[in-house]
Protein backbone atom coordinates (compact mmCIF):
# COMPACT_ATOMS: atom_id res chain seq x y z
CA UNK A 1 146.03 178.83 -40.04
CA UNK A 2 149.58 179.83 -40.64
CA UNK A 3 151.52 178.62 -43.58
CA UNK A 4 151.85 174.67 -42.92
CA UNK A 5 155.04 172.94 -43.69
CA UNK A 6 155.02 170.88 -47.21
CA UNK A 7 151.62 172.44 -48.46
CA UNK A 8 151.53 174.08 -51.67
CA UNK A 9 149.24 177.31 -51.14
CA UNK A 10 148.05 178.76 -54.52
CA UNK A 11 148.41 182.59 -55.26
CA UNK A 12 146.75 183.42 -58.29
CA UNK A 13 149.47 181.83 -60.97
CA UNK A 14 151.83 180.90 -58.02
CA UNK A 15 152.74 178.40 -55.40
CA UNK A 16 154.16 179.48 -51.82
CA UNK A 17 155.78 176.28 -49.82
CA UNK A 18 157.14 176.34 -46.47
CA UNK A 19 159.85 173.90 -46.50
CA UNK A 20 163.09 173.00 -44.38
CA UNK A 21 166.36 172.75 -46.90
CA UNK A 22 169.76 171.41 -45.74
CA UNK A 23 172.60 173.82 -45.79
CA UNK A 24 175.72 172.73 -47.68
CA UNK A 25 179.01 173.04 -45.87
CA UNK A 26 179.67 176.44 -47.42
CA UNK A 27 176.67 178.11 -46.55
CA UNK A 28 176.79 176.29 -42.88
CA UNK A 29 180.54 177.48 -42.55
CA UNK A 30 179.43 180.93 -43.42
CA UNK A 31 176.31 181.51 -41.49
CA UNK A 32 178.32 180.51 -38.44
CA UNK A 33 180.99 182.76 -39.15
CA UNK A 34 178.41 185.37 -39.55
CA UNK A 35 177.20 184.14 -35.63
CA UNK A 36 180.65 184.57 -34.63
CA UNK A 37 180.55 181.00 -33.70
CA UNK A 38 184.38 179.74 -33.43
CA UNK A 39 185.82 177.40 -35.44
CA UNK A 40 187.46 175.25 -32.71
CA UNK A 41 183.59 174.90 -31.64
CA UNK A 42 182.23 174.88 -34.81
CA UNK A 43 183.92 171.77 -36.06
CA UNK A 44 181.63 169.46 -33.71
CA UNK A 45 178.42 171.09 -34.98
CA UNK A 46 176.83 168.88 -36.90
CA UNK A 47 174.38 169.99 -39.88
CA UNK A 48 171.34 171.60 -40.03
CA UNK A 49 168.68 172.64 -42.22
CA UNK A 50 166.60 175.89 -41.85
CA UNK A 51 162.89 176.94 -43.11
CA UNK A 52 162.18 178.46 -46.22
CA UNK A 53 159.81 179.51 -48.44
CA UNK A 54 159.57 179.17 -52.04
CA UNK A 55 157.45 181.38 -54.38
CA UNK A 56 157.14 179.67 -57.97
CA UNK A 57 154.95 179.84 -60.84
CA UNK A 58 152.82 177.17 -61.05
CA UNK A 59 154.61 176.10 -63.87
CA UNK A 60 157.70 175.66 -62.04
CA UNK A 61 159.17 178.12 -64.50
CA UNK A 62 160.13 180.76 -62.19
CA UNK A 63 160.88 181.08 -58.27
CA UNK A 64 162.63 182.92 -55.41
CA UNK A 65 163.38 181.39 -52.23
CA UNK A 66 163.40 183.11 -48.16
CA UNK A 67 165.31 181.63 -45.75
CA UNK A 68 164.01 181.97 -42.04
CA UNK A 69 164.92 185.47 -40.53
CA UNK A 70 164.65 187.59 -43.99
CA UNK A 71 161.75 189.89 -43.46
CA UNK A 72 159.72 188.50 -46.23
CA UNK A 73 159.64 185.13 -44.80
CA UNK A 74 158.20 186.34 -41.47
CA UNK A 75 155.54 188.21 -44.19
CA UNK A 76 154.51 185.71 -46.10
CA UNK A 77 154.46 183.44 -43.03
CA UNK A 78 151.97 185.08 -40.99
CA UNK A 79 149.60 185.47 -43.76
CA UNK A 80 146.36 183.32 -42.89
CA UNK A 81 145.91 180.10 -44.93
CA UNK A 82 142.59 178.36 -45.49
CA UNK A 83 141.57 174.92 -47.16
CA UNK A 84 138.76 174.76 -49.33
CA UNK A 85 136.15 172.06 -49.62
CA UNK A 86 138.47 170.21 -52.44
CA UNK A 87 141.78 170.30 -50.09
CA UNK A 88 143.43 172.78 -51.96
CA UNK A 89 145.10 175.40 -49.54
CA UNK A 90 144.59 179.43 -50.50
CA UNK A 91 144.90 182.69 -49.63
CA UNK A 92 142.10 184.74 -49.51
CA UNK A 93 140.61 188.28 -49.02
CA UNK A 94 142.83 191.51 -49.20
CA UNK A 95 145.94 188.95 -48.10
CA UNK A 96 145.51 187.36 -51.03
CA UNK A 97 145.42 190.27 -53.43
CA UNK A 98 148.29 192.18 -51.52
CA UNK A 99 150.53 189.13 -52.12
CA UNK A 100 149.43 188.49 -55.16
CA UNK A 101 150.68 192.10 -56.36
CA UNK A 102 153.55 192.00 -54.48
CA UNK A 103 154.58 188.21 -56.13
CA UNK A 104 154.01 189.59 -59.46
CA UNK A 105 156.07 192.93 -58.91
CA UNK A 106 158.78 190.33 -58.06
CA UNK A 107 158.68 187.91 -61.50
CA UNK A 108 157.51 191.06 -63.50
CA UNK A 109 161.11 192.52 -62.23
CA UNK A 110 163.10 190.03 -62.08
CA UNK A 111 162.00 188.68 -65.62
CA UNK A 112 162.38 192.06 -67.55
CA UNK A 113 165.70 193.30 -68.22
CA UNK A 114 164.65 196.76 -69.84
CA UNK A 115 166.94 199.32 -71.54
CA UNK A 116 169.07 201.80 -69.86
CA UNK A 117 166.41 204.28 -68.70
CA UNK A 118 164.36 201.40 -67.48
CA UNK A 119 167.41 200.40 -65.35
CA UNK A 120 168.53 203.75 -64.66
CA UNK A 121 164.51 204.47 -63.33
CA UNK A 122 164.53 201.12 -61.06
CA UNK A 123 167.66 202.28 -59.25
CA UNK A 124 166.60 205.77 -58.71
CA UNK A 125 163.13 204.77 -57.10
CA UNK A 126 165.21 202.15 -54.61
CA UNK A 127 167.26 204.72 -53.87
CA UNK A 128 164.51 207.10 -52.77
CA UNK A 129 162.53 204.23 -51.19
CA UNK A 130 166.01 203.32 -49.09
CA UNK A 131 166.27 206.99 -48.59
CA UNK A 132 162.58 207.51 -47.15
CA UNK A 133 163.83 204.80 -44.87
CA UNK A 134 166.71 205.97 -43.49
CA UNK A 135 164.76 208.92 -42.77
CA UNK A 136 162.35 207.04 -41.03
CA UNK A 137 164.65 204.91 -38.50
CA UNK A 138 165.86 208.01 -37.63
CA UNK A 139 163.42 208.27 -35.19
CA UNK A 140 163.93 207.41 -31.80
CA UNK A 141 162.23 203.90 -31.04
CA UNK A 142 159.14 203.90 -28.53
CA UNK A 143 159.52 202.48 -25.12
CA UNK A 144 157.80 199.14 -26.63
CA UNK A 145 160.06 198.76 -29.88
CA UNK A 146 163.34 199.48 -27.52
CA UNK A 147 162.03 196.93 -25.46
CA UNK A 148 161.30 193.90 -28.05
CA UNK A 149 164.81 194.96 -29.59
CA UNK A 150 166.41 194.34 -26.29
CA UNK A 151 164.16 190.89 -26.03
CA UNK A 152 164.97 190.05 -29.79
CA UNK A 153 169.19 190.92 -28.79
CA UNK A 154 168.85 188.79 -25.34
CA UNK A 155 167.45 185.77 -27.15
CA UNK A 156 169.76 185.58 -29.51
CA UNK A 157 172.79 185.36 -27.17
CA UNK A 158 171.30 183.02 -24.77
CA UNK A 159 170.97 180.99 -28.24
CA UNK A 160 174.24 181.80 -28.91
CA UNK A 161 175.51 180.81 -25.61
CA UNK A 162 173.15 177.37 -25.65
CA UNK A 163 175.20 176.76 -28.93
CA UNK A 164 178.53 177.43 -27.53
CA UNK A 165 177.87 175.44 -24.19
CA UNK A 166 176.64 172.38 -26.05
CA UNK A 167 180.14 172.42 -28.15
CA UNK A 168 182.15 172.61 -24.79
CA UNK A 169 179.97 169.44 -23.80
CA UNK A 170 180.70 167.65 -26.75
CA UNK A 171 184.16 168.40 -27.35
CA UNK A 172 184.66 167.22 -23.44
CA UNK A 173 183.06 164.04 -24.59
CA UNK A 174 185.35 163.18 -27.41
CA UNK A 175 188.21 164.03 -25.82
């Protein structure tokens, strides 16, 4: 099954939970901004919360957080869960021990500040990974990519357009 909603799903000496978390008025104000949303339409939004999911150590000590539509989410979403006989939701197999490396890359990095050549050596191997990128994208896109882009592009301005429709709708209302 896919990551449920509210389930704590052990990973070696960390929890993953899906969960929905309400925006505050900042972050709302700037994500719609970011949709190019206007603010005469805007205003009669109400709002929202979105999915995320929280890595932690079990201890609570120590977590990161994805919001729907960062890369990792969709990742760590997709990843099979299972229940075993005692209720307890897991990982398991090679997902397991990929995300289990990959979780403790993240606290091993983000909990060691290092010296200067430490630093200095975590920089240099982004920038080659975000180099090896860039090289990669280069490429032109298959017929199937170009065509789930174009999907992925037409979705999100009918969305866009649903959103902006339903403000014209409300805003006739209250007038």
């Amino acid at each position: 099954m896919k990551l449920p909603f509210g389930k704590k799903v052990q990973c070696g000496n960390f929890y993953v939970v899906k969960h929905s978390k309400a925006l505050s008025k900042k972050e709302l104000k700037a994500l719609r901004q970011a949709n190019g949303i206007p603010e005469d339409v805007a205003k009669y939004l109400t709002r929202g919360s979105l999915p995320y999911i929280t890595v932690s150590t079990v201890s609570d000590s120590w977590k990161i957080d994805f919001v729907c539509g960062m890369m990792m989410f969709k990742a760590i979403d997709e990843i099979p869960v299972a229940v075993d006989e005692e209720g307890v939701y897991t990982y398991y197999g090679m997902d397991r021990i990929s995300l289990g490396n990959i979780i403790n890359g993240w606290f091993a990095y983000t909990s060691t500040v290092g010296d200067a050549e430490y630093q200095t050596t975590v920089i240099k191997a982004m920038q080659d990974y975000l180099e090896r990128m860039a090289e990669k994208n280069k490429a032109p896109l298959s017929e199937e990519e170009n065509k789930e882009v174009m999907k992925e592009s037409e979705e999100n301005e009918n969305h866009k357009a649903v959103i902006l429709k339903m403000s014209d709708e409300i805003k006739k209302e209250g007038k």
